[in-house]
PDB file of N, CA and C in Angstrom:
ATOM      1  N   UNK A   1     -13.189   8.239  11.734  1.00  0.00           N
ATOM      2  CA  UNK A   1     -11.977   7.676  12.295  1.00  0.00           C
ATOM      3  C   UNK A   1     -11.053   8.818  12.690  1.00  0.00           C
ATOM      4  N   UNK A   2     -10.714   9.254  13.910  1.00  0.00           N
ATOM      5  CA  UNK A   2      -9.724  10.380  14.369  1.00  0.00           C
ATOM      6  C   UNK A   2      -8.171   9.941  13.817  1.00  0.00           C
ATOM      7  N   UNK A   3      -8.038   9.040  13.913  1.00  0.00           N
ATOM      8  CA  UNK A   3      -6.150   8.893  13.435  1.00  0.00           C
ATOM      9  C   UNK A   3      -6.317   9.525  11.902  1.00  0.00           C
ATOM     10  N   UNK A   4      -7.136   9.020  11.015  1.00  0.00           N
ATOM     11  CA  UNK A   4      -7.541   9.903   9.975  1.00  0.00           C
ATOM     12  C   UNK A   4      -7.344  11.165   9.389  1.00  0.00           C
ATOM     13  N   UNK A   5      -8.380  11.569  10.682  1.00  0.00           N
ATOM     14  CA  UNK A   5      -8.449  12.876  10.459  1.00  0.00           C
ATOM     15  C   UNK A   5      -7.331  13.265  10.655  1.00  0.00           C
ATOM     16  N   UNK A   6      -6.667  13.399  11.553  1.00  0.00           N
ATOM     17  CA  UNK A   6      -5.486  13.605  12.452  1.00  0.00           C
ATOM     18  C   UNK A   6      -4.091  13.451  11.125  1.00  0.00           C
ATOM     19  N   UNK A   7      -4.199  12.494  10.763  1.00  0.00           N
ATOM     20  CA  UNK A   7      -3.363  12.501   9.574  1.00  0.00           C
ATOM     21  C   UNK A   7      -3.827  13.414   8.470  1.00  0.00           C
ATOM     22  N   UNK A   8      -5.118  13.536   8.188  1.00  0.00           N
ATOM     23  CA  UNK A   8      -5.024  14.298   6.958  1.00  0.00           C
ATOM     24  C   UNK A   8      -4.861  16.012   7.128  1.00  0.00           C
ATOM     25  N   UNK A   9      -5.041  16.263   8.934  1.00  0.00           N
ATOM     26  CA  UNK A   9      -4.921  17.820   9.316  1.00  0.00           C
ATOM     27  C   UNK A   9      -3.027  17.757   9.406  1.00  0.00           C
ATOM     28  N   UNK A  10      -2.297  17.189   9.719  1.00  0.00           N
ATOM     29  CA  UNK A  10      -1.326  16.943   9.535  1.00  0.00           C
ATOM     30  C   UNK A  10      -0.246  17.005   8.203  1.00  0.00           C
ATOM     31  N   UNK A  11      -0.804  16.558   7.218  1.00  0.00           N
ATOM     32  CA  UNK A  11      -0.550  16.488   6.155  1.00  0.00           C
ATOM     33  C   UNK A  11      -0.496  17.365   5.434  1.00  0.00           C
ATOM     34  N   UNK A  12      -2.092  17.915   5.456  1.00  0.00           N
ATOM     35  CA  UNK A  12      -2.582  19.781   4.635  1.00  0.00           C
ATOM     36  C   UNK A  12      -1.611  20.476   5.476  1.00  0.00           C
ATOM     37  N   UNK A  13      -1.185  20.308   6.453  1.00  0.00           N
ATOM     38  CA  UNK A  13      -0.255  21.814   7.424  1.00  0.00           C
ATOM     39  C   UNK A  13       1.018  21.623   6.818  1.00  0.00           C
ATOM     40  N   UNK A  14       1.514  20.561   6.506  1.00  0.00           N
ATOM     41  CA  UNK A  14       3.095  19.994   5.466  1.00  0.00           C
ATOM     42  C   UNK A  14       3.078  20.590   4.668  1.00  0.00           C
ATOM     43  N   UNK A  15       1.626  20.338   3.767  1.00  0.00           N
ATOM     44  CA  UNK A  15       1.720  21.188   2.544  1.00  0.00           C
ATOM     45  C   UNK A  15       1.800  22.865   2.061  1.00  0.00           C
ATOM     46  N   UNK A  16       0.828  23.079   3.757  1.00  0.00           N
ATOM     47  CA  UNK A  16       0.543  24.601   3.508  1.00  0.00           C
ATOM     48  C   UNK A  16       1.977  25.432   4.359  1.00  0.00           C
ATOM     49  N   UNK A  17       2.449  24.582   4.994  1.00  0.00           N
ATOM     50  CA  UNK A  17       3.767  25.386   5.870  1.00  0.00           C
ATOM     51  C   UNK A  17       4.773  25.740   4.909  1.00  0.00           C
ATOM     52  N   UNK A  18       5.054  25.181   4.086  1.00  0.00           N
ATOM     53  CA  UNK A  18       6.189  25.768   3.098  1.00  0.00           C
ATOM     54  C   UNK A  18       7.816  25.055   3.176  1.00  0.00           C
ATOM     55  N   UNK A  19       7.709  24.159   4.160  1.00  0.00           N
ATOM     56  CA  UNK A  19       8.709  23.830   4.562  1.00  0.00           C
ATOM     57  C   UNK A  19       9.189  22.652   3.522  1.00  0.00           C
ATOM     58  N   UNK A  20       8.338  22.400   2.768  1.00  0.00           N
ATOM     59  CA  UNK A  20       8.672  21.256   1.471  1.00  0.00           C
ATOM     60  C   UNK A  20       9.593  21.761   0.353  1.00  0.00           C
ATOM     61  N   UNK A  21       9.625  21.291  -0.667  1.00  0.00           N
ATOM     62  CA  UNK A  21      10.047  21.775  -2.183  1.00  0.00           C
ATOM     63  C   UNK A  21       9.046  21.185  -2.773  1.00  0.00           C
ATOM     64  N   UNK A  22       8.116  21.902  -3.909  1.00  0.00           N
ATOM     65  CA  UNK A  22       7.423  21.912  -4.618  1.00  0.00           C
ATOM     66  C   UNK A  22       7.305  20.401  -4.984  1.00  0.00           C
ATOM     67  N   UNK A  23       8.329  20.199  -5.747  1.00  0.00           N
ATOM     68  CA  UNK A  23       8.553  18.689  -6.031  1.00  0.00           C
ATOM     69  C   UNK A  23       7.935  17.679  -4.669  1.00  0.00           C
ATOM     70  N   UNK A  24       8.338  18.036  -4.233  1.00  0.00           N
ATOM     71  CA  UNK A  24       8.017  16.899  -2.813  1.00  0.00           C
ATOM     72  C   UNK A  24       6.628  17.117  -2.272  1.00  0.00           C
ATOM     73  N   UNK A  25       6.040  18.501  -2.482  1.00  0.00           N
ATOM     74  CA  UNK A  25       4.533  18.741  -2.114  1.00  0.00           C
ATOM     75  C   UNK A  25       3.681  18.136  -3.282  1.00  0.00           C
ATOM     76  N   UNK A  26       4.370  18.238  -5.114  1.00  0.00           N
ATOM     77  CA  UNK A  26       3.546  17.488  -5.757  1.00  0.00           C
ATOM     78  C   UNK A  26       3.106  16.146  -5.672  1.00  0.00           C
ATOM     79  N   UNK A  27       4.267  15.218  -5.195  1.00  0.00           N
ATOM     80  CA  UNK A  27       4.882  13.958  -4.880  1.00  0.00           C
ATOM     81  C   UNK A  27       3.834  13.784  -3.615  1.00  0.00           C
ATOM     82  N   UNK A  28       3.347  14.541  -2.756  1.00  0.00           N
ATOM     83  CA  UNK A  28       3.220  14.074  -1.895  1.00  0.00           C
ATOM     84  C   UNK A  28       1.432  14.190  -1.959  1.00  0.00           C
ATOM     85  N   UNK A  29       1.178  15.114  -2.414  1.00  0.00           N
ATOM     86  CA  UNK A  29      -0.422  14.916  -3.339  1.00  0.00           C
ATOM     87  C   UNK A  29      -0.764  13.740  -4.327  1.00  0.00           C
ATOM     88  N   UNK A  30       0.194  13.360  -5.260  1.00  0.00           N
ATOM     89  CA  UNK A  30       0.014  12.178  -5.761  1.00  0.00           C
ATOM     90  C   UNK A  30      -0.096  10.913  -5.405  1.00  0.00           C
ATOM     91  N   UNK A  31       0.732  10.497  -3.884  1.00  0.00           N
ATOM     92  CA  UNK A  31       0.317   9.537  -3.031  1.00  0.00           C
ATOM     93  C   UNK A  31      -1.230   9.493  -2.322  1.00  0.00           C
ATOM     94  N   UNK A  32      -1.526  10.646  -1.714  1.00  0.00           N
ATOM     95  CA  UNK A  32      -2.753  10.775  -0.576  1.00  0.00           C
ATOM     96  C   UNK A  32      -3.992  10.123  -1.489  1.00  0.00           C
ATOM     97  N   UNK A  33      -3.922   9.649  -2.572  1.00  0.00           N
ATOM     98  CA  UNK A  33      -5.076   7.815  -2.918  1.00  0.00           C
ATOM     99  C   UNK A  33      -4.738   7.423  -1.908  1.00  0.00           C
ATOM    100  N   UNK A  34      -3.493   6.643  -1.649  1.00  0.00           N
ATOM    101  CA  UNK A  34      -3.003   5.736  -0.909  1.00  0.00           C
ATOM    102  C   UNK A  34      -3.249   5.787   1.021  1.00  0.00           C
ATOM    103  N   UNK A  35      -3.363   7.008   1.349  1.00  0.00           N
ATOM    104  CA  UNK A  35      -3.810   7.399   2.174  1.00  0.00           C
ATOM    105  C   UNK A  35      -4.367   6.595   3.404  1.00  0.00           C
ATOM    106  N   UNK A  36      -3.796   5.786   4.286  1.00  0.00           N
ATOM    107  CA  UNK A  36      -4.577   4.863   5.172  1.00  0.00           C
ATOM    108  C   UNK A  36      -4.145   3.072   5.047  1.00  0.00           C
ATOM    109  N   UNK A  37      -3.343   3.242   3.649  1.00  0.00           N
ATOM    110  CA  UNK A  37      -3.291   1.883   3.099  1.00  0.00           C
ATOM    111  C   UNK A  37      -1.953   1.975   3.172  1.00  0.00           C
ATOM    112  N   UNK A  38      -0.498   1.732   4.066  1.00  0.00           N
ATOM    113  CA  UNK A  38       0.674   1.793   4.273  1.00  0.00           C
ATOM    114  C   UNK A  38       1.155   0.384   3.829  1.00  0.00           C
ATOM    115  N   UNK A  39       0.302  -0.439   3.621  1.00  0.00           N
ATOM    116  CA  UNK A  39       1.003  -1.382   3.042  1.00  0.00           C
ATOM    117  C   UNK A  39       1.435  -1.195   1.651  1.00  0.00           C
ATOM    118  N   UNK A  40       0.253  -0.679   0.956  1.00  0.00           N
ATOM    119  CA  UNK A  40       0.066  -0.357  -0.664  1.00  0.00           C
ATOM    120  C   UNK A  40       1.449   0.795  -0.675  1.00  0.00           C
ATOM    121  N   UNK A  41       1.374   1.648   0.601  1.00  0.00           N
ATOM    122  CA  UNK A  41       2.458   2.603  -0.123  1.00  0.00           C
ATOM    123  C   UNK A  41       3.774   2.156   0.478  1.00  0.00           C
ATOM    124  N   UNK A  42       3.779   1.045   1.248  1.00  0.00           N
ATOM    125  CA  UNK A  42       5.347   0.921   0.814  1.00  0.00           C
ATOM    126  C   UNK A  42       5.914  -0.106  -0.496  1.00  0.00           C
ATOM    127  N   UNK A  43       4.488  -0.860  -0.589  1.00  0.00           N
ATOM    128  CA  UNK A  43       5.207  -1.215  -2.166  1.00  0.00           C
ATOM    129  C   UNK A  43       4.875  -0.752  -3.555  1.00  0.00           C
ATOM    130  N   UNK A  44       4.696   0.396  -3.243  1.00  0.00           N
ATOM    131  CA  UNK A  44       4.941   1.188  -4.679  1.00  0.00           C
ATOM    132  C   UNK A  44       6.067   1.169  -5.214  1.00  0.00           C
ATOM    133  N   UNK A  45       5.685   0.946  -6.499  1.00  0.00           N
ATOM    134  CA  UNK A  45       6.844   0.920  -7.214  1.00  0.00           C
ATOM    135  C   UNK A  45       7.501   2.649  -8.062  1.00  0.00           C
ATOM    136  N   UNK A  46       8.255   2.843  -7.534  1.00  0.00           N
ATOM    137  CA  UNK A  46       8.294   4.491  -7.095  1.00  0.00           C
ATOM    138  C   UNK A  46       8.984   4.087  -8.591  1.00  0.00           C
ATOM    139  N   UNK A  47      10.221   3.673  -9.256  1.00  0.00           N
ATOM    140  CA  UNK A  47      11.012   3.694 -10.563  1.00  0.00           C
ATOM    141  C   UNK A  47       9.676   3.736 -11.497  1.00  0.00           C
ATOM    142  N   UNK A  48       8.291   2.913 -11.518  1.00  0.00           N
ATOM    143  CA  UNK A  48       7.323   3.162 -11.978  1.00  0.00           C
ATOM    144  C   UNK A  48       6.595   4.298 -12.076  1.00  0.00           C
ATOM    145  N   UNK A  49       6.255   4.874 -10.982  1.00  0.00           N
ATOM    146  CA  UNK A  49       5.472   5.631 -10.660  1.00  0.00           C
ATOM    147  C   UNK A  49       6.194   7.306 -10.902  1.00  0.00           C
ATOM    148  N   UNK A  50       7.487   7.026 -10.777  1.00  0.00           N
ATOM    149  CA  UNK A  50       8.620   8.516 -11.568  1.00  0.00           C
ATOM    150  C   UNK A  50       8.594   8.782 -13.119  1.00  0.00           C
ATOM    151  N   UNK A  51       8.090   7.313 -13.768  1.00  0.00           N
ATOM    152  CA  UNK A  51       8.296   7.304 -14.936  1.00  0.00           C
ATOM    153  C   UNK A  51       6.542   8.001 -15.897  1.00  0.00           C
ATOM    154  N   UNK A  52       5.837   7.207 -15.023  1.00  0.00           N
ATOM    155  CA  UNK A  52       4.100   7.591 -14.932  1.00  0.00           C
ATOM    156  C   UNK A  52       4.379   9.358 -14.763  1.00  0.00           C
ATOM    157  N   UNK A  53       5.015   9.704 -13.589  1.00  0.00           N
ATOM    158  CA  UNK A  53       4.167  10.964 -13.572  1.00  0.00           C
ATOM    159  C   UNK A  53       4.942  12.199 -13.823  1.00  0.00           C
ATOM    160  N   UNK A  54       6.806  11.779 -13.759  1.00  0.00           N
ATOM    161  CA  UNK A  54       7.351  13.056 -14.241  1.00  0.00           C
ATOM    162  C   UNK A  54       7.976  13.169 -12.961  1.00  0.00           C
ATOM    163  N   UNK A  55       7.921  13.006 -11.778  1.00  0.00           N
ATOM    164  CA  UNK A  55       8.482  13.355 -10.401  1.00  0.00           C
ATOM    165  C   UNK A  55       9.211  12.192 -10.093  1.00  0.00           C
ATOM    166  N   UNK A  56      10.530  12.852  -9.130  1.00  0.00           N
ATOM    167  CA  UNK A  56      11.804  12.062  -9.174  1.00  0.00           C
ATOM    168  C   UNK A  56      11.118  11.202  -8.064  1.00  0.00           C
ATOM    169  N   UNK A  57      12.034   9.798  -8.276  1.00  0.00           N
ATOM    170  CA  UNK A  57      11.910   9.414  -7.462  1.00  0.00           C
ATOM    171  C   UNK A  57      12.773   9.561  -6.160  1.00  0.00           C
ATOM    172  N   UNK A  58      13.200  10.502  -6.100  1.00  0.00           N
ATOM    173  CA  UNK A  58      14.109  10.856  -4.514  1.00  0.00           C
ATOM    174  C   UNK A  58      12.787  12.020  -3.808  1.00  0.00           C
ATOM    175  N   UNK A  59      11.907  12.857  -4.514  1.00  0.00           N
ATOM    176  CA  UNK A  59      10.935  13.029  -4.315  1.00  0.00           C
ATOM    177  C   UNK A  59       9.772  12.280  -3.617  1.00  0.00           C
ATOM    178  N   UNK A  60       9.660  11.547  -4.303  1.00  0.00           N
ATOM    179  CA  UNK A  60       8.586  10.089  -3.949  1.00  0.00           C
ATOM    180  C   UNK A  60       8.590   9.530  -2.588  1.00  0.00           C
ATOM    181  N   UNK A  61      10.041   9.092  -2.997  1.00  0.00           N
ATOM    182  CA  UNK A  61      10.513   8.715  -1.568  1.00  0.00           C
ATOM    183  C   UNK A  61      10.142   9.605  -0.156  1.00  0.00           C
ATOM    184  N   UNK A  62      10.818  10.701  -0.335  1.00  0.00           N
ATOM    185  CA  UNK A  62      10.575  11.689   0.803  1.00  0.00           C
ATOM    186  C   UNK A  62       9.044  11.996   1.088  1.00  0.00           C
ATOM    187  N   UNK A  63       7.775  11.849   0.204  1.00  0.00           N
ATOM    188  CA  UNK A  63       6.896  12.259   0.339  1.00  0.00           C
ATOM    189  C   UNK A  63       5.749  10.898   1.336  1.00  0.00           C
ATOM    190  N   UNK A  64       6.439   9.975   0.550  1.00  0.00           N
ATOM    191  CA  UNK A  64       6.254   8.656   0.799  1.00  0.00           C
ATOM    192  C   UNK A  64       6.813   8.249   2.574  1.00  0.00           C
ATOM    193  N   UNK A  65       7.676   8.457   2.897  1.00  0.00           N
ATOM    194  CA  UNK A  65       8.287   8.950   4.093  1.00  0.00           C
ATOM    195  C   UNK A  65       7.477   9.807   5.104  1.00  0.00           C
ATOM    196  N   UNK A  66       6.996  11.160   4.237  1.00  0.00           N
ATOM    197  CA  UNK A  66       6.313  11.708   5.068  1.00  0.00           C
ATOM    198  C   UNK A  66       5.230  11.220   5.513  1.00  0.00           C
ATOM    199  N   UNK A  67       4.363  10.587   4.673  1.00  0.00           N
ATOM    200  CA  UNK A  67       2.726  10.204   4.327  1.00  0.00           C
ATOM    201  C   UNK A  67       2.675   8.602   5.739  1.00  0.00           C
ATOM    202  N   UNK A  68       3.749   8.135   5.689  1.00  0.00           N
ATOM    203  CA  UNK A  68       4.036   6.674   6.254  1.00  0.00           C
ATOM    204  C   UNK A  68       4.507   7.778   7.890  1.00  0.00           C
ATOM    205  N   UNK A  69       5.371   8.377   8.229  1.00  0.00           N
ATOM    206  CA  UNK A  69       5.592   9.230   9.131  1.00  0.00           C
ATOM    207  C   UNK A  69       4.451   9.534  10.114  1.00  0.00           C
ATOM    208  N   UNK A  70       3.338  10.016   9.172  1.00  0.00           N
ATOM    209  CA  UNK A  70       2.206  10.770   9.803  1.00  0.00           C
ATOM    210  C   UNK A  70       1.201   9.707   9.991  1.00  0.00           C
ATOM    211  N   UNK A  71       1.660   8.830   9.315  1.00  0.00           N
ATOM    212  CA  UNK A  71       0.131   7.437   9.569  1.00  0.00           C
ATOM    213  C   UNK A  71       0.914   6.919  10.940  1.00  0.00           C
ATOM    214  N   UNK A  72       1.463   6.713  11.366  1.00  0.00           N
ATOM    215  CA  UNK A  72       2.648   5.818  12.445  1.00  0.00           C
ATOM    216  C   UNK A  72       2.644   6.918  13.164  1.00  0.00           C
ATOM    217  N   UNK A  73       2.655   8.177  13.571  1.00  0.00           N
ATOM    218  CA  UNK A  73       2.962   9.091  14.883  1.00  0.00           C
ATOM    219  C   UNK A  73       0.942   9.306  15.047  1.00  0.00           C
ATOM    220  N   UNK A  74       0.342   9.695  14.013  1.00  0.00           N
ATOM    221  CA  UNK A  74      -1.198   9.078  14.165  1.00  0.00           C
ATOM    222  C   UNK A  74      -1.941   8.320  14.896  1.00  0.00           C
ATOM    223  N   UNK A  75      -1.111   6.772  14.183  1.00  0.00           N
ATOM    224  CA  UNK A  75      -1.939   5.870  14.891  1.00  0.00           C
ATOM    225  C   UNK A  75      -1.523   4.857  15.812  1.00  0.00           C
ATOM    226  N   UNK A  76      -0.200   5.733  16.641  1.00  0.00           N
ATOM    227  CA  UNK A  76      -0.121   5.236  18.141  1.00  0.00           C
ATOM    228  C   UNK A  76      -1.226   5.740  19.267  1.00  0.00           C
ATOM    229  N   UNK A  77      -1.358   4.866  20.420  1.00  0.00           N
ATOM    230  CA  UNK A  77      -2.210   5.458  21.448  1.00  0.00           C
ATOM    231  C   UNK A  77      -1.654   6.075  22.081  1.00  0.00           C
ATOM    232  N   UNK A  78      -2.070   7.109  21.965  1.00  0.00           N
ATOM    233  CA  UNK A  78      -1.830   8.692  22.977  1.00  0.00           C
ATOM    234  C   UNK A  78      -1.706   7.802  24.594  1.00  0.00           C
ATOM    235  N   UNK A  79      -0.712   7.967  25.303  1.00  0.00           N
ATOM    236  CA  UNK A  79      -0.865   7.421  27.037  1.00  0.00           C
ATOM    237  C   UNK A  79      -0.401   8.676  27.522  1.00  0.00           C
TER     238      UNK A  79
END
């Protein structure tokens, strides 16, 4: 599947550019399960999922943001 791929070369360059905060690159590795499934990640329950793993949820959010960002500029058709 190219939108896929396309998202996940997208994603690794977020992580590897530097332009994150740590927090938000961990946050944003802990989502990519979810990866493809934008329904599942917008109803995460992030107050849950801060409490599970130690990372804020203003973190979450932003990573969550990003991950939903890159699936949606992805998987429009190129015209």
């Amino acid at each position: 599947m190219m939108s896929g791929n396309s998202t996940h070369t997208a994603l690794a360059t977020r992580l590897l550019t530097g332009d994150l905060s740590a927090e938000v690159r961990l946050a944003l590795v802990g989502l990519l399960p979810w990866l493809g499934e934008p329904a599942i990640l917008r109803a995460l329950d992030l107050h849950e999922l801060s409490e599970r793993t130690g990372t804020s949820r203003a973190a979450l959010r932003a990573a969550r943001q990003i991950v939903l960002s890159e699936m949606d500029s992805n998987s429009s058709p190129n015209l």
